[in-house]
Protein backbone atom coordinates (compact mmCIF):
# COMPACT_ATOMS: atom_id res chain seq x y z
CA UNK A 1 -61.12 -72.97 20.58
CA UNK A 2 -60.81 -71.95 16.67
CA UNK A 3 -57.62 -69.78 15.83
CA UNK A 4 -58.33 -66.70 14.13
CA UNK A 5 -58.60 -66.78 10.53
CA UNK A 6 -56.21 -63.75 9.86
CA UNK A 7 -53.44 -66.39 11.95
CA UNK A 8 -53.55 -68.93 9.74
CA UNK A 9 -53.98 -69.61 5.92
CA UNK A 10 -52.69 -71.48 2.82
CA UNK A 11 -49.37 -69.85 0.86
CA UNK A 12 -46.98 -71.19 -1.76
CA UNK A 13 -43.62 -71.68 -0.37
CA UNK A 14 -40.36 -71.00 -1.91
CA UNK A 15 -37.65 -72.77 -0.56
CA UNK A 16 -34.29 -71.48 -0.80
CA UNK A 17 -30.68 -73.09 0.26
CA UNK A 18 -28.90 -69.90 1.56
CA UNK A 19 -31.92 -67.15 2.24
CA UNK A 20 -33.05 -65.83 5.36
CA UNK A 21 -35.77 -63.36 5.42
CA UNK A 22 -37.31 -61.22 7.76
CA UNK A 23 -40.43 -59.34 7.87
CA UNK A 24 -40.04 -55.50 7.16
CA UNK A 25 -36.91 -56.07 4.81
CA UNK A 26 -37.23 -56.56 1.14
CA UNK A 27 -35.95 -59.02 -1.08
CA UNK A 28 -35.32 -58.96 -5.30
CA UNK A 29 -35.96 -62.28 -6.79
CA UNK A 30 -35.71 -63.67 -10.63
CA UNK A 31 -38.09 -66.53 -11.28
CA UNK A 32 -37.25 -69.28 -13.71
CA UNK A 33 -38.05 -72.60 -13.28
CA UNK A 34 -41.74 -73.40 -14.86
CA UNK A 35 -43.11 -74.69 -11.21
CA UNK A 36 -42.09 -70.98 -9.50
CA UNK A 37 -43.61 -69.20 -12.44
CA UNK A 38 -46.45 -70.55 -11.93
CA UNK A 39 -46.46 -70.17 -8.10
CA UNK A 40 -45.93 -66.11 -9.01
CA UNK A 41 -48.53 -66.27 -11.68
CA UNK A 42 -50.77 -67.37 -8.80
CA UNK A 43 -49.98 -65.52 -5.86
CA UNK A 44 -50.54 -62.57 -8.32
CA UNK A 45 -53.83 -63.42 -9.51
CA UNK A 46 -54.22 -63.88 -5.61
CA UNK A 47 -52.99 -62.57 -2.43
CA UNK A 48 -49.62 -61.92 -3.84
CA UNK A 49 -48.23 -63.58 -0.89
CA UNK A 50 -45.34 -65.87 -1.09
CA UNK A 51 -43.88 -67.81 1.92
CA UNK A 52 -39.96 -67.75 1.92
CA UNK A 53 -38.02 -70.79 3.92
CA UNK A 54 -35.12 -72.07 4.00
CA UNK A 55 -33.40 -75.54 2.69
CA UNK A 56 -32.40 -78.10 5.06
CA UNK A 57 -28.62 -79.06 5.13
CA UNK A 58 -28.31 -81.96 2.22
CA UNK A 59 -31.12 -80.81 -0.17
CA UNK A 60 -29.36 -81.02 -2.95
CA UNK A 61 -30.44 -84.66 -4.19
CA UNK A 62 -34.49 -83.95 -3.49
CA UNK A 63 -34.17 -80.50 -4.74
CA UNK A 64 -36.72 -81.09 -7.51
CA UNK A 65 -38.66 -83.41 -5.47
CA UNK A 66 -39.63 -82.14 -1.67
CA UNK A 67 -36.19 -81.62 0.37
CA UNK A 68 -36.51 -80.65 4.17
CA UNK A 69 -37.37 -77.13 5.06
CA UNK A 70 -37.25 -75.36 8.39
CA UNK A 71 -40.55 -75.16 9.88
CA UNK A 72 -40.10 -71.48 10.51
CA UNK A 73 -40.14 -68.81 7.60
CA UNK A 74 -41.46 -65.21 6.42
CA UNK A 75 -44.52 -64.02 4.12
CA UNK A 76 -43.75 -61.68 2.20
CA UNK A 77 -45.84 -59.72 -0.80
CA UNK A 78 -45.24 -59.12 -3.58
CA UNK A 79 -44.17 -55.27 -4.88
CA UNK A 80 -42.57 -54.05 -8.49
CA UNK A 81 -43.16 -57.13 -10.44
CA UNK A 82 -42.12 -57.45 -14.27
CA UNK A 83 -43.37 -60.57 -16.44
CA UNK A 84 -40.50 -61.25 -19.01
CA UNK A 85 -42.11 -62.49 -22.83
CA UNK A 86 -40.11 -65.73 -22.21
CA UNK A 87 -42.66 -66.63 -19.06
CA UNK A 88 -39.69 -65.57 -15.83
CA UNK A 89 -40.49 -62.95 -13.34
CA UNK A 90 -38.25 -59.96 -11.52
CA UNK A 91 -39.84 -58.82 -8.06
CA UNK A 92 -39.35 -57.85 -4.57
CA UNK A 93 -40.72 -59.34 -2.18
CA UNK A 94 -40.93 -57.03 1.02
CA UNK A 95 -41.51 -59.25 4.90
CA UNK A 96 -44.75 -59.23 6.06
CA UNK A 97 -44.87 -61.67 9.06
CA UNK A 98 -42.84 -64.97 10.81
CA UNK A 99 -44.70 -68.19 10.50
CA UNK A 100 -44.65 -71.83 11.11
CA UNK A 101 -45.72 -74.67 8.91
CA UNK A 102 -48.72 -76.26 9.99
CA UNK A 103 -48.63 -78.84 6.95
CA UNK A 104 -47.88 -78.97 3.18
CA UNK A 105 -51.09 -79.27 0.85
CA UNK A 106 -50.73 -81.11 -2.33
CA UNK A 107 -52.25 -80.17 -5.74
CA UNK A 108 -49.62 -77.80 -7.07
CA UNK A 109 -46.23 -78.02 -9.18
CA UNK A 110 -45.26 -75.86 -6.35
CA UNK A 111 -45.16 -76.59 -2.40
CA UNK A 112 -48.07 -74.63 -0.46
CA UNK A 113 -48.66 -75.28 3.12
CA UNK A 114 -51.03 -74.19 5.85
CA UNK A 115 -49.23 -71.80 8.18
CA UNK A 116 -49.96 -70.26 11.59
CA UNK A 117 -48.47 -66.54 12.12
CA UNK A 118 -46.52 -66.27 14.60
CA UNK A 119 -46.59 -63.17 17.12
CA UNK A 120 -44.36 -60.93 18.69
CA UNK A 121 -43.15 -61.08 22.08
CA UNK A 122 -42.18 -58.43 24.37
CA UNK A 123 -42.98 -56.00 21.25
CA UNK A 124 -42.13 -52.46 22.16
CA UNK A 125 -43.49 -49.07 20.59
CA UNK A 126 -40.40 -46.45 20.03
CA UNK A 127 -41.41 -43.75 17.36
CA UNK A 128 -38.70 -41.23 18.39
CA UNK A 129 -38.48 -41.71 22.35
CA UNK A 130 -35.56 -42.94 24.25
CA UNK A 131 -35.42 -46.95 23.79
CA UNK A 132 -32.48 -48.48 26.02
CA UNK A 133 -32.89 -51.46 23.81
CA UNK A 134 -32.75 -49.52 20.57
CA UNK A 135 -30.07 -46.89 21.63
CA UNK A 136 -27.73 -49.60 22.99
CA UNK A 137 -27.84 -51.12 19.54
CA UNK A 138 -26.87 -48.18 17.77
CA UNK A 139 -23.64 -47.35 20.28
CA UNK A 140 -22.58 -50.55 19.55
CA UNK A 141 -22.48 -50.45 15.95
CA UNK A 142 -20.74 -46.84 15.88
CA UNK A 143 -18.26 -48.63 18.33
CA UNK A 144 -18.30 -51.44 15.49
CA UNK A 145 -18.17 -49.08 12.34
CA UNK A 146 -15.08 -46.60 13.99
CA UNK A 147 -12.66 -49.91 13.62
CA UNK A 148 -13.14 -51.01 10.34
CA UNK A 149 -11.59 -49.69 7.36
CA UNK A 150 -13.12 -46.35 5.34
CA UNK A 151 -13.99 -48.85 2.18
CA UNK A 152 -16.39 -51.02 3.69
CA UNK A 153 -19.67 -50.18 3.22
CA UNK A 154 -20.80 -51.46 7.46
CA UNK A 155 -18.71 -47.70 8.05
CA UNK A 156 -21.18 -45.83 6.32
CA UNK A 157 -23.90 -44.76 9.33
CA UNK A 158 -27.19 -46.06 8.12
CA UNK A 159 -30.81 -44.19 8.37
CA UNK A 160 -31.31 -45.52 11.91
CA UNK A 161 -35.29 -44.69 11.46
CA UNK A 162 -36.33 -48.36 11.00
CA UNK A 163 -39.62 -48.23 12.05
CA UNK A 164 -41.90 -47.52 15.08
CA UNK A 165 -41.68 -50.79 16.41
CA UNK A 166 -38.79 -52.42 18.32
CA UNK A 167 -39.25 -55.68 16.58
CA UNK A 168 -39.05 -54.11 12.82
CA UNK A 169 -35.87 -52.44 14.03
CA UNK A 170 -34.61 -54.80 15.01
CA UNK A 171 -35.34 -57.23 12.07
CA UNK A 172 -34.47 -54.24 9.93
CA UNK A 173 -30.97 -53.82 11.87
CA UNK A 174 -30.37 -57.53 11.33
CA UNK A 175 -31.00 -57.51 7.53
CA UNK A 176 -27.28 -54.67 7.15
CA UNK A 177 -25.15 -57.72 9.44
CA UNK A 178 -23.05 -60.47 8.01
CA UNK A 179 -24.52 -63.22 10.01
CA UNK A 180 -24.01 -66.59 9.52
CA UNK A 181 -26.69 -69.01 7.49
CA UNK A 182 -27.55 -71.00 10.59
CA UNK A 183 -27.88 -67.93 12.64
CA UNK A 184 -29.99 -65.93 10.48
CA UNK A 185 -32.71 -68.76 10.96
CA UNK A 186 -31.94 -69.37 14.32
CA UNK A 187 -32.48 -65.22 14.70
CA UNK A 188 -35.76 -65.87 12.45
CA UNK A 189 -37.35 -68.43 14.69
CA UNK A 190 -36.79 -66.39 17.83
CA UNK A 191 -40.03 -64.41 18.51
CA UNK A 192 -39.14 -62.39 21.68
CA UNK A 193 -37.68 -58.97 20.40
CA UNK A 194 -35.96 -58.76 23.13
CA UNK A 195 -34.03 -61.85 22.87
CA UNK A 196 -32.80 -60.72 18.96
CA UNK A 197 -31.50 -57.43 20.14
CA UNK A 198 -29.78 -59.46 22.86
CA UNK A 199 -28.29 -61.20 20.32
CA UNK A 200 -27.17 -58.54 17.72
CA UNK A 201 -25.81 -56.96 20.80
CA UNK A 202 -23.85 -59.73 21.56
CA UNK A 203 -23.01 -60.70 17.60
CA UNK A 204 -21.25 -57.13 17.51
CA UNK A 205 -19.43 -57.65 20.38
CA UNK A 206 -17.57 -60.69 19.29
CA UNK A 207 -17.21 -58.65 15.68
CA UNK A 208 -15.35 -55.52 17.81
CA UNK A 209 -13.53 -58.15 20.16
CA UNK A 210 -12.45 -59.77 16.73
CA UNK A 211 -11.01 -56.65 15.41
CA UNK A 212 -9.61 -55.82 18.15
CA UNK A 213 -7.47 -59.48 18.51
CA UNK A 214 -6.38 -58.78 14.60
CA UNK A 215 -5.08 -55.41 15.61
CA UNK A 216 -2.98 -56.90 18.84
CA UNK A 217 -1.71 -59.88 16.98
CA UNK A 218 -0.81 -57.59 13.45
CA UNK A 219 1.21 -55.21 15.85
CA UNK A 220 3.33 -58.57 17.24
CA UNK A 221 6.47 -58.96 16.29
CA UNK A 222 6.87 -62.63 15.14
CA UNK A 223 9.63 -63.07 17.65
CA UNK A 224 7.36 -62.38 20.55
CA UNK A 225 4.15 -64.31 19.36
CA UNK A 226 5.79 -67.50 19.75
CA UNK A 227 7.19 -66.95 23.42
């Protein structure tokens, strides 16, 4: 049985050593080197699609050649671009879609591969109803946000319309969190929604069990932590 055409196709990728990115959420890039100029010049005079994944641990010697990527990644397009007179580019590139390579193509300074786009499981519609899954996200941030100090900028409540979808909530909610490289692609690959807010649920939890431990072991006296 053939796949359907709008699943699958044939983007540049731009692989990156410490960037997750997830559909719905935008992300500024400067261009360069001459190989991802010329990827942008393309995906402009294209689709303006660019495929974002992430590096491999121990890229660094193949960086210029081919270095391991994760098989997982994001499309994004391309928004608010600026060509520079010396050739480099400033955009943002704003999350389209999850995908997983399918195989690299040759032919380009740049890496392109054939992708399949992934879907989303256990999607939910919210607009402005009562979502348990939502609504238990947000108590647990303000839980989160009332114990850390007034300067840091996770106490400031956020626009909590992210979208009329639980998924690009979700993915949205993700993008204002501090989580760990190896989580954020681990959070990437997983495409039940359900799952993700399980684990943002669960990632602010150990942040507000965290705080809490600092608080109990700051308000020790030195004589009794040792007893």
């Amino acid at each position: 049985m053939e796949k359907d055409s709008e699943q699958q196709g044939l983007i540049p990728l731009f692989p990156l050593p410490s960037t997750v990115f997830y559909p719905g959420t935008p992300l500024p890039l400067h261009i360069f080197e001459p190989r991802y100029r010329q990827m942008t010049a393309d995906a402009l005079e294209g689709e303006r699609k660019i495929g974002m994944v992430l590096l491999k641990p121990d890229w660094e010697a193949a960086y210029f050649d081919r270095p391991a990527v994760y098989p997982i990644g994001c499309v994004g397009s391309i928004e608010k671009e600026i060509r520079h007179p010396d050739g480099k580019y400033n955009f943002t590139l704003v999350g389209l879609r999850r995908f997983r390579i399918v195989k690299e193509v040759e032919g380009k300074l740049y890496r392109r591969a054939e992708i399949d786009l992934l879907e989303e499981q256990n999607e939910q519609v919210i607009d402005n109803a009562p979502n348990a899954t939502r609504d238990g996200l947000i108590d647990r941030y303000k839980e989160f946000a009332d114990l850390i100090p007034e300067s840091n900028s996770l106490k400031e409540e956020p626009d909590w319309n992210l979208g009329d979808k639980l998924s690009q909530f979700v993915d949205r909610f993700a993008y204002r969190l501090d989580i760990p490289l190896e989580q954020k692609q681990s959070f990437l690959e997983e495409q039940d929604v359900l799952r993700r807010a399980d684990f943002l649920h669960d990632f602010l939890k150990m942040k507000i069990d965290l705080v809490h431990l600092s608080k109990i072991r700051n308000a020790t006296p030195d004589s009794a932590r040792w007893n």
